[in-house]
Protein backbone atom coordinates (compact mmCIF):
# COMPACT_ATOMS: atom_id res chain seq x y z
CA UNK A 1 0.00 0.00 0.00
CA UNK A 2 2.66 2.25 0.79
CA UNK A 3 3.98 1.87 -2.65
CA UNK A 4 0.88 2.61 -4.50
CA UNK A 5 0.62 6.04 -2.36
CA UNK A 6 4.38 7.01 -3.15
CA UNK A 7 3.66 5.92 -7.05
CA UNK A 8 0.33 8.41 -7.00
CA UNK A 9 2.74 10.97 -5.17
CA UNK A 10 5.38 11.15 -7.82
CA UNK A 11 2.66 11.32 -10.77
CA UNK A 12 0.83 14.41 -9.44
CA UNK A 13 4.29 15.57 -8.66
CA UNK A 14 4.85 15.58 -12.22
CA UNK A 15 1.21 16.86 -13.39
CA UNK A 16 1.98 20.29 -10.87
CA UNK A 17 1.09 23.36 -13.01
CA UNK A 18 3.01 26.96 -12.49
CA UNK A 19 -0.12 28.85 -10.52
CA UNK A 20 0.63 31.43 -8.08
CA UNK A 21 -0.86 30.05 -5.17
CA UNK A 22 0.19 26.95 -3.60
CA UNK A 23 -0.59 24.74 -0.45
CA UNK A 24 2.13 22.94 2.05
CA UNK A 25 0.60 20.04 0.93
CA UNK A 26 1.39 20.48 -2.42
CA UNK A 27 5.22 21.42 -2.04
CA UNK A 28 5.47 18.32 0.27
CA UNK A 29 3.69 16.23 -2.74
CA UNK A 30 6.20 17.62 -4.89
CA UNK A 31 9.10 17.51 -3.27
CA UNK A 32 8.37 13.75 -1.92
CA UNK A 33 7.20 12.76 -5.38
CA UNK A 34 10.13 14.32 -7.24
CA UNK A 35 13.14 13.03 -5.20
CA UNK A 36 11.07 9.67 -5.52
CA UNK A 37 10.78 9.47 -8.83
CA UNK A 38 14.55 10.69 -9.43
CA UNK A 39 15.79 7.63 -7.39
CA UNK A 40 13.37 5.30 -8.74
CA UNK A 41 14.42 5.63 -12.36
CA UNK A 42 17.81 5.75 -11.65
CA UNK A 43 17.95 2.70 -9.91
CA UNK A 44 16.30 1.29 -13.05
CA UNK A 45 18.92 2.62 -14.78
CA UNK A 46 21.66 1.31 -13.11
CA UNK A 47 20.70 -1.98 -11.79
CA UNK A 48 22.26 -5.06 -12.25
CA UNK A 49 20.24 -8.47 -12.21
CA UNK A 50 17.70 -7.59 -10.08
CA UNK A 51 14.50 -6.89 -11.16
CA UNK A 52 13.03 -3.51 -12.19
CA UNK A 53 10.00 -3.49 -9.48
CA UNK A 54 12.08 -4.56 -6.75
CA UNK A 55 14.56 -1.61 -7.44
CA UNK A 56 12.20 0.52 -8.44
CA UNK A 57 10.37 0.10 -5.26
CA UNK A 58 13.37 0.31 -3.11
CA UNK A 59 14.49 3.50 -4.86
CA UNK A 60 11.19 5.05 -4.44
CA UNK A 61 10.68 4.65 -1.33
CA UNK A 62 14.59 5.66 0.05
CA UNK A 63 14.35 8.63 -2.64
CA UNK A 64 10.68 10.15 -0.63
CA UNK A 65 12.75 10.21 2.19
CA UNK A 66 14.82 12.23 1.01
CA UNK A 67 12.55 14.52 -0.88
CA UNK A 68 10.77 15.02 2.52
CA UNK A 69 13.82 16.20 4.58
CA UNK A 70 14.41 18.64 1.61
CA UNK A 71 11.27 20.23 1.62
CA UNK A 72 11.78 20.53 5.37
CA UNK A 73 15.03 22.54 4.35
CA UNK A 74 13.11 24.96 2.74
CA UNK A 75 10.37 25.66 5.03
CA UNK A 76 13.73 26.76 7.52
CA UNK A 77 14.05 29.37 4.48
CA UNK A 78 10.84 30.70 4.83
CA UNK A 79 11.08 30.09 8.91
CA UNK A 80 14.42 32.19 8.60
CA UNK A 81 12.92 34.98 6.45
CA UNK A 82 10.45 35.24 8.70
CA UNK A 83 12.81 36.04 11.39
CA UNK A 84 14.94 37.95 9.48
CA UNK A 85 18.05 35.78 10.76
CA UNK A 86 20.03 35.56 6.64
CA UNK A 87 22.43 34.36 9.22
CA UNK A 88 20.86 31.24 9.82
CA UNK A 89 20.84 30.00 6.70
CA UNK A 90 23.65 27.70 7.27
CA UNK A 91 21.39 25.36 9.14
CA UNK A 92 19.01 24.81 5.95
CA UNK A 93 21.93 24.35 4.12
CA UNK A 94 23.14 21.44 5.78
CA UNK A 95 19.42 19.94 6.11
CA UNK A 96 19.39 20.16 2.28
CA UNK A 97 22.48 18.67 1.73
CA UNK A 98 21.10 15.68 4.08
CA UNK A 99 18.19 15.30 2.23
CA UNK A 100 20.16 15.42 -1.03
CA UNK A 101 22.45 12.97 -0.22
CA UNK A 102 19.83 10.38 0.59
CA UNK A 103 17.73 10.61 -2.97
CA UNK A 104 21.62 10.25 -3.90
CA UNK A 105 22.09 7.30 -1.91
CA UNK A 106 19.02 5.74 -3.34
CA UNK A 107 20.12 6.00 -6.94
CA UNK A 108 23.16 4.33 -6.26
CA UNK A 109 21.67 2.09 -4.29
CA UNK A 110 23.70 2.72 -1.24
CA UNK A 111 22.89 2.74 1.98
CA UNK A 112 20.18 5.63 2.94
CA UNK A 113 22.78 7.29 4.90
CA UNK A 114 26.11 5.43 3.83
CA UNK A 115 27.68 9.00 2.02
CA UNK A 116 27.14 12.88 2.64
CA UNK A 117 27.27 14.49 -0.34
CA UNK A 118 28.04 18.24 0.08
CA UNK A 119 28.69 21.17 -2.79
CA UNK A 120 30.02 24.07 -2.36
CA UNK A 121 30.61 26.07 -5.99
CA UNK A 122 32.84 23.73 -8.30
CA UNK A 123 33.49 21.36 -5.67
CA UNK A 124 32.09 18.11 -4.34
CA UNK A 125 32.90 16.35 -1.51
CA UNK A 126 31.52 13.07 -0.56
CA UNK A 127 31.82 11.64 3.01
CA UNK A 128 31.58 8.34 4.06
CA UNK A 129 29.28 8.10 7.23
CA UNK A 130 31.05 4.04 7.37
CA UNK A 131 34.34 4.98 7.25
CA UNK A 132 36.71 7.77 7.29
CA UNK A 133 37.40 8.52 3.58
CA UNK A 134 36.51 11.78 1.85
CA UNK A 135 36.16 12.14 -1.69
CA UNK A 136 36.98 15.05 -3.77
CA UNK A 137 35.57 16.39 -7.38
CA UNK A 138 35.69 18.96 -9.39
CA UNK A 139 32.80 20.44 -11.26
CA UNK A 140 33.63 21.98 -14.89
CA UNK A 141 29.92 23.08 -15.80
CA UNK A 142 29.83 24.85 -12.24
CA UNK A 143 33.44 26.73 -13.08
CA UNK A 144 32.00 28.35 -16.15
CA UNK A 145 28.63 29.55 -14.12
CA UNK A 146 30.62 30.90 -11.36
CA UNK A 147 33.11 32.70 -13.70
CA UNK A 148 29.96 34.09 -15.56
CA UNK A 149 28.66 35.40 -12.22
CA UNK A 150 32.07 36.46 -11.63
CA UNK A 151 31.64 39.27 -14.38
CA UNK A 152 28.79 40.78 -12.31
CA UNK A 153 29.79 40.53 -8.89
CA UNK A 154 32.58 40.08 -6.23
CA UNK A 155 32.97 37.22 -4.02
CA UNK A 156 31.54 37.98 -0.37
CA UNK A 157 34.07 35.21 1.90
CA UNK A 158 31.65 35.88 4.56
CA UNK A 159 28.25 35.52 3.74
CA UNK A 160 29.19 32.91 1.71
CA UNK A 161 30.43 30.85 4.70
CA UNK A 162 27.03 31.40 6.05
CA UNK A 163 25.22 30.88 3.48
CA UNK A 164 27.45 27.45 2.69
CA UNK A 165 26.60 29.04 -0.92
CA UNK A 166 28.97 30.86 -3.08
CA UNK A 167 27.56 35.04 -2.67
CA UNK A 168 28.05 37.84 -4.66
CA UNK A 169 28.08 41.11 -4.55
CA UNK A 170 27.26 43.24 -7.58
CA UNK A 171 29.95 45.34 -8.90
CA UNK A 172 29.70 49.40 -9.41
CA UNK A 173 28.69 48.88 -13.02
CA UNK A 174 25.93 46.01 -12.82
CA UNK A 175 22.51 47.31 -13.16
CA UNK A 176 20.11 44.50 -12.84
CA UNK A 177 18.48 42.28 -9.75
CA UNK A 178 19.63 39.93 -7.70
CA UNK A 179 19.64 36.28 -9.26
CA UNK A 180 21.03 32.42 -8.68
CA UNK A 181 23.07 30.65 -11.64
CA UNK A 182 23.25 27.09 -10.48
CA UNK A 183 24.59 27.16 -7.44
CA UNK A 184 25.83 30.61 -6.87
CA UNK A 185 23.78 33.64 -6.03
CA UNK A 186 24.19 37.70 -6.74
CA UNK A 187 22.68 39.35 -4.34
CA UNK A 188 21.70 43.57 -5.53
CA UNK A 189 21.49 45.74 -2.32
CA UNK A 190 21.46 43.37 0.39
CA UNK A 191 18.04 42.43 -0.06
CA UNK A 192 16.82 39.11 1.37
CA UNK A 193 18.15 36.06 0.06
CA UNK A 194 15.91 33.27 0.44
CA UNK A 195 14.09 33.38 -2.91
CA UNK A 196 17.46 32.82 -4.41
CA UNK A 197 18.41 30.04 -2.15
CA UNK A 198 15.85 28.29 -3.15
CA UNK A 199 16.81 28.39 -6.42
CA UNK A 200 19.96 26.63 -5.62
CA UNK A 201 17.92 24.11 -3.59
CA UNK A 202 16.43 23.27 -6.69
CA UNK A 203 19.41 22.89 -8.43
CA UNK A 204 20.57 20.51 -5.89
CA UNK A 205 17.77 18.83 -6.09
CA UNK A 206 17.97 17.65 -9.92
CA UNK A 207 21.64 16.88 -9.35
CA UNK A 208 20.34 12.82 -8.90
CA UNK A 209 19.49 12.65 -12.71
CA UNK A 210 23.41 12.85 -13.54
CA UNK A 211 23.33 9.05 -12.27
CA UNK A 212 21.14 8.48 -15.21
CA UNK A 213 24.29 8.43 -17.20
CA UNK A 214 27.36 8.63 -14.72
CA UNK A 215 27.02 4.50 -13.33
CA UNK A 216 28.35 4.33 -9.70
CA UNK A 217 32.19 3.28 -9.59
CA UNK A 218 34.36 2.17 -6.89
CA UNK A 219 38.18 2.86 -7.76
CA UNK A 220 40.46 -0.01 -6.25
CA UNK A 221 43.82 0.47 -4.78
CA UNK A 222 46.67 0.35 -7.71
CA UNK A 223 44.18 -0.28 -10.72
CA UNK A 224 45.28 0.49 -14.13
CA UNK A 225 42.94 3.62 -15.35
CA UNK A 226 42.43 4.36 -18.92
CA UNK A 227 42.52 8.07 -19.45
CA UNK A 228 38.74 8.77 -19.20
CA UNK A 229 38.43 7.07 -16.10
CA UNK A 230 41.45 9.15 -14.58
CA UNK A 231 39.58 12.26 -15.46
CA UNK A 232 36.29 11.12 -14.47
CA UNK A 233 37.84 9.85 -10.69
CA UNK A 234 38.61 13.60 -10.56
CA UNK A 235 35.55 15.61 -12.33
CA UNK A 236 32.17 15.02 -11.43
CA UNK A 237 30.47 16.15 -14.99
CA UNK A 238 27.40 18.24 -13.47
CA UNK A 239 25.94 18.90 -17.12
CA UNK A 240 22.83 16.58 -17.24
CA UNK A 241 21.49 18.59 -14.45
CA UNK A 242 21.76 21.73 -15.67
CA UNK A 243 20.45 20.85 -19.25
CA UNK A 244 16.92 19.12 -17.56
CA UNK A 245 16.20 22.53 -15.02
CA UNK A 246 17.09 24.90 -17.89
CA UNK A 247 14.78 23.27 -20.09
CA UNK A 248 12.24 22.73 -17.79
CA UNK A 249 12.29 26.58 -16.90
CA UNK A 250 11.96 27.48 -20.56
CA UNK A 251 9.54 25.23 -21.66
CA UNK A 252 6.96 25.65 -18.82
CA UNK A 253 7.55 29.20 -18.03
CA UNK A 254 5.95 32.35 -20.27
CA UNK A 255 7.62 35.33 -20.02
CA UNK A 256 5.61 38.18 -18.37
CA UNK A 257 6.50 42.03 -17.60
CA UNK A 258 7.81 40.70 -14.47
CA UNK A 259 9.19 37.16 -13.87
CA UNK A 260 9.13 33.44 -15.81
CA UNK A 261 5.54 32.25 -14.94
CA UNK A 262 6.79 28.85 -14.12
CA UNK A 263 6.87 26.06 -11.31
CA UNK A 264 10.21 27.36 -10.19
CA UNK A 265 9.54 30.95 -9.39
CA UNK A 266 6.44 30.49 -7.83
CA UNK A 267 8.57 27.20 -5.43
CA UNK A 268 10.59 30.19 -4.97
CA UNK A 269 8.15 32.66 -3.73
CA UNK A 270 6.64 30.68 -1.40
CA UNK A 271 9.77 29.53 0.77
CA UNK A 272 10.80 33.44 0.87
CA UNK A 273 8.42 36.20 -0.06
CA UNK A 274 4.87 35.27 1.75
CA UNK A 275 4.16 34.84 5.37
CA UNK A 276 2.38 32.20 6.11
């Protein structure tokens, strides 16, 4: 029964329209149904000879999880904004990166809490919760979004340590808002940050589809690497990501005077600019 109720979850997480007023019920659906889905295919994906229910099933379930300690993430946004505490972000930070890790842990069929994954800009660093070992990756497609923001802004050491989220500040000459590009934010006139954050969050959150393509692998001591695998024990290639939320935003958003009319900005919105 549970599995039917998770399956039903994750469709009407899909069928969710951009409107401009949303319940809690309805961001829980959708976060619980995304990260479910997410891990779910992915385990389809990359499974070996079991058989597709069975992993499908276990991925679901493990990947809910996870979407349900995200969404908890961003109601601290919106509990944080409503305090006025930017400060505090930190803590939502880390309860994303928690929640992250176990949709990630599901599509690799891991154990639900085996690894910690944690970003931070081009970097990823994955912690093993089993044993002491810390991996480290770079991100390329990340690089080239942070240089980008680079153009616009200077790097703020402090409120991006607590943030945990690389911050900019515009420069003299930039003229526009504030905005996120991946996982960086520019930030005009110190306004409030959370819609931005959760911008990121989403990011974050669509970072499980890479292990559509990228299969787990598990590097022994002394083995002979061909040249891709060298560079790929190194670079985490965060494109598939990016590709899926940038075409998502431009397909279901319409441009208005204002804003995209999508899914996204209205997520947004409601973790940061309403009171509840």
């Amino acid at each position: 029964m549970k599995y039917i109720v998770l399956i039903l979850i994750s469709l009407i997480s899909i069928e969710i329209k951009a409107q401009r007023d949303y319940t809690r019920a309805e961001m829980i659906g959708y976060n619980v149904g995304l990260n479910a889905l997410n891990a779910g295919i992915s385990r389809i994906i990359n499974k070996t000879k079991e058989k597709i229910k069975d992993v499908f099933l276990d991925g679901l379930w493990k990947g809910a999880i996870g979407g349900a300690i995200n969404y908890t993430s961003k109601e601290l946004v919106l509990q944080i904004h409503e305090s006025q505490k930017p400060d505090l972000f930190w803590t939502s930070r880390l309860v994303n990166t928690l929640g992250n890790s176990v949709t990630y842990n599901a599509a690799n069929n891991d154990g639900i809490f085996d690894y910690i994954y944690f970003d931070f800009g081009f970097n990823r660093l994955k912690f093993s919760t089993t044993k002491f070992k810390v991996e480290y990756k770079i991100m390329p497609i990340s690089i080239l979004l942070m240089l980008a923001t680079a153009k616009d802004g200077n790097f703020n050491i402090k409120r991006s340590l607590t943030t945990l989220t690389p911050y900019f500040e515009p420069k003299s000459n930039y003229i526009d808002g504030s905005y996120s590009r991946s996982n960086n934010i520019l930030i005009q006139n110190n306004e409030f940050i959370g819609h931005e954050l959760i911008h990121t969050y989403s990011h974050y959150e669509f970072m499980v589809v890479n292990t559509f393509v990228q299969k787990k692998r598990n590097y022994k001591n002394n083995e002979k690497l061909s040249f891709l695998k060298k560079v790929n024990k190194y670079i985490y290639w965060d494109i598939l990501n990016r590709l899926v939320t940038r075409s998502l935003y431009a397909v279901e958003g319409d441009i208005t005077p204002q804003k995209y009319d999508n899914f996204f900005e209205y997520e947004a919105n409601f973790f940061s600019d309403r009171l509840k």
